[in-house]
Protein backbone atom coordinates (compact mmCIF):
# COMPACT_ATOMS: atom_id res chain seq x y z
CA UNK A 1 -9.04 -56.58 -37.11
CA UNK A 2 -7.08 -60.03 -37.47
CA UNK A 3 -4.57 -60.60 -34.75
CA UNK A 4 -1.47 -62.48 -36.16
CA UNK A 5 1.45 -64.49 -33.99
CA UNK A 6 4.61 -62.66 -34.20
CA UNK A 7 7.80 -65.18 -34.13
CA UNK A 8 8.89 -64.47 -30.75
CA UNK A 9 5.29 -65.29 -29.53
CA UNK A 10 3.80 -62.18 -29.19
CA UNK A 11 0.17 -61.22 -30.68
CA UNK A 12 -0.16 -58.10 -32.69
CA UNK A 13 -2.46 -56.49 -34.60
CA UNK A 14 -1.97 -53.86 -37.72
CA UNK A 15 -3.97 -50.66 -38.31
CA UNK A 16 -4.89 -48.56 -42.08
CA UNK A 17 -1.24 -47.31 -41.76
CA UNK A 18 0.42 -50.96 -41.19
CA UNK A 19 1.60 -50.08 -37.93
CA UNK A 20 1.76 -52.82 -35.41
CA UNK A 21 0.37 -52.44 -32.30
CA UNK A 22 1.07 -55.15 -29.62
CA UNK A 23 -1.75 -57.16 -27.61
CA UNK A 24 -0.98 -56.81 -23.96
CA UNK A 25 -1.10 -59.92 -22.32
CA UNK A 26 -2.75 -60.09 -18.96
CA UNK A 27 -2.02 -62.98 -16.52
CA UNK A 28 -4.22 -63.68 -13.76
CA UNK A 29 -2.96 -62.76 -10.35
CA UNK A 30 -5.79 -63.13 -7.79
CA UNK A 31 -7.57 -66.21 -7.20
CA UNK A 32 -11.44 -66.48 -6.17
CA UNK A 33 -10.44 -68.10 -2.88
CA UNK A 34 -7.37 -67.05 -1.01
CA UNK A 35 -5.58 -70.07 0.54
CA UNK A 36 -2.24 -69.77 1.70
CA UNK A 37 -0.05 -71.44 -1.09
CA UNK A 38 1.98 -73.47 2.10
CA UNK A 39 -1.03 -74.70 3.22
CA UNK A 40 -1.64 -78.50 3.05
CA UNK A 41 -4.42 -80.59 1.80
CA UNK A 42 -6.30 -81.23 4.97
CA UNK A 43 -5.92 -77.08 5.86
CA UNK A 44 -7.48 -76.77 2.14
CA UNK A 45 -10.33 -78.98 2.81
CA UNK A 46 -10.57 -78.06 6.42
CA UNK A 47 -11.01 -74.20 4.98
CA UNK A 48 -13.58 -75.63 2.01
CA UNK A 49 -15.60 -77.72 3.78
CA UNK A 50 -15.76 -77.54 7.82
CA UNK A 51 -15.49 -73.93 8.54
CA UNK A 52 -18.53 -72.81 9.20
CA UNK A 53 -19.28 -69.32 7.10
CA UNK A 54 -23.09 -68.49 7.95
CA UNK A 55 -26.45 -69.98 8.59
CA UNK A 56 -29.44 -70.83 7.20
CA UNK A 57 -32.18 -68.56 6.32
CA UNK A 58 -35.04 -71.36 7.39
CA UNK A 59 -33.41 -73.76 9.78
CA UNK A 60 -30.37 -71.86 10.96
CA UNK A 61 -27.92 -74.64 10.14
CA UNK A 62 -24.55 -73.82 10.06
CA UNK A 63 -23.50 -73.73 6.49
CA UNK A 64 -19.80 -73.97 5.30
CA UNK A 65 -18.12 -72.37 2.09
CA UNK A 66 -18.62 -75.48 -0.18
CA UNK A 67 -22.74 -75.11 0.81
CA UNK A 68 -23.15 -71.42 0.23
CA UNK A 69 -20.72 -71.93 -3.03
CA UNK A 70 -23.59 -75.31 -4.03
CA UNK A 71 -26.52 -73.73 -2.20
CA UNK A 72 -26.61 -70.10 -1.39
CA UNK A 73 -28.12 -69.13 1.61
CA UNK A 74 -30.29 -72.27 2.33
CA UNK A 75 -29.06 -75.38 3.32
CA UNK A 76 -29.40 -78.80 1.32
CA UNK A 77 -32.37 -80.14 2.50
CA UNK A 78 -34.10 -76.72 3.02
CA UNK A 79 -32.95 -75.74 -0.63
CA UNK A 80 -34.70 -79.24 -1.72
CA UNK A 81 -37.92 -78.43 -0.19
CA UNK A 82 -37.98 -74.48 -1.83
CA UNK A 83 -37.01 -75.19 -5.48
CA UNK A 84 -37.63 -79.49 -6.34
């Protein structure tokens, strides 16, 4: 199957009968993180990297969203010590 650029943009394909059949395009419309598209910079980062979002396993440290997102359930230094 060989997809080929129409002139108004579109992407179509033809079948054993030369009938064109149209590629649907799909835009994205949900983001991994949700933030509120008003929100400023410092809410952003506030939301990233202060809230605190769970614990960890060994230590109990508070973790935030940018540690689970770098180091799962473990923190850092307790990550450091389990796989280096």
């Amino acid at each position: 199957m060989k997809l080929i650029k129409g002139p108004r943009g579109g992407t179509y394909w033809l079948d054993e009968n030369g009938k064109k059949h149209y590629v649907k395009q799909v835009k994205p419309t949900e983001l991994v993180m949700q933030v509120p598209t008003s929100a400023s910079m410092q809410d952003t980062f506030n939301y990233v990297h202060r809230e605190i979002v769970a614990e960890c396993e060994y230590c109990g440290r508070p973790l935030t969203r940018s540690d689970v997102n770098d180091y799962g359930s473990l923190c850092e230094s307790c990550y450091e010590k389990e796989y280096n």
